[in-house]
Protein backbone atom coordinates (compact mmCIF):
# COMPACT_ATOMS: atom_id res chain seq x y z
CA UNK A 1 0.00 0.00 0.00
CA UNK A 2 1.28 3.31 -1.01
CA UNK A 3 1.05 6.23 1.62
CA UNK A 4 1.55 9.55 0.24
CA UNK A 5 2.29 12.24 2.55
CA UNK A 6 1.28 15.83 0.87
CA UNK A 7 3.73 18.57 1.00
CA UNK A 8 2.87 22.66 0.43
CA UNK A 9 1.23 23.00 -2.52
CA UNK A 10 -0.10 18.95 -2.29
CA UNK A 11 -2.24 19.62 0.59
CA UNK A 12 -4.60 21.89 -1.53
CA UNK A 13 -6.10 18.88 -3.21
CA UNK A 14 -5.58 15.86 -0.42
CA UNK A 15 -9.03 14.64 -1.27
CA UNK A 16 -7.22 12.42 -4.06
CA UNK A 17 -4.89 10.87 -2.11
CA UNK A 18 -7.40 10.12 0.56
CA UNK A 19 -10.58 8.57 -1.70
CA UNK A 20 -8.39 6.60 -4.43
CA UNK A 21 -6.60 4.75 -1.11
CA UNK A 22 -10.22 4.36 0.82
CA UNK A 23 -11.81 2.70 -2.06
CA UNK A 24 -8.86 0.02 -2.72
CA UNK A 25 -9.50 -0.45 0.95
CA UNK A 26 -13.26 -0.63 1.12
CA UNK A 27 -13.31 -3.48 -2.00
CA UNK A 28 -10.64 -5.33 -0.26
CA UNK A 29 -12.54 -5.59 2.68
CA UNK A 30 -16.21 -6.13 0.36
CA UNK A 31 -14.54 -9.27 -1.38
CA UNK A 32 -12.77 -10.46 1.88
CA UNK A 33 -15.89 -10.15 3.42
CA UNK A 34 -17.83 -11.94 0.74
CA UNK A 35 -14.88 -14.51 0.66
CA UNK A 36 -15.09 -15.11 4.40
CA UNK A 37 -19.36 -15.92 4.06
CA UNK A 38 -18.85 -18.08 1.24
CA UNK A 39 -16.45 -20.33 3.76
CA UNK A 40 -18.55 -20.00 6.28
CA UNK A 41 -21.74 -21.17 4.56
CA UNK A 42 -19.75 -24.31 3.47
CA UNK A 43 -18.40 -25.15 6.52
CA UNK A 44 -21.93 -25.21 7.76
CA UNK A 45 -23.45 -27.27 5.05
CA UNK A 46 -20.74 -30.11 5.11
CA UNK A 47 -20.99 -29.44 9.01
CA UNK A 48 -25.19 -30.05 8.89
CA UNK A 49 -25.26 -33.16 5.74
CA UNK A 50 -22.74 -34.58 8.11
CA UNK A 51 -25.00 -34.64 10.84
């Protein structure tokens, strides 16, 4: 992950350094998230046709 740190005349616009970075973050979390229920739902239907 890059982390830019504005200087002077960068910290007029520091909106594009911010947003660009959040949503990266925000999709890795979405599919990580998505990745982590899909698991979980397996685990739980092997778990219950086992029973």
């Amino acid at each position: 992950m890059v982390v830019t740190i504005p200087s002077g005349g960068e910290s007029l616009a520091p909106s594009r350094y911010v947003i660009f970075p959040l949503s990266k973050i925000y999709r890795a979390l979405f599919s990580f998230r998505l990745c982590m229920t899909s698991v979980v739902h397996v685990a739980l239907c092997e778990h219950l046709h086992a029973a």
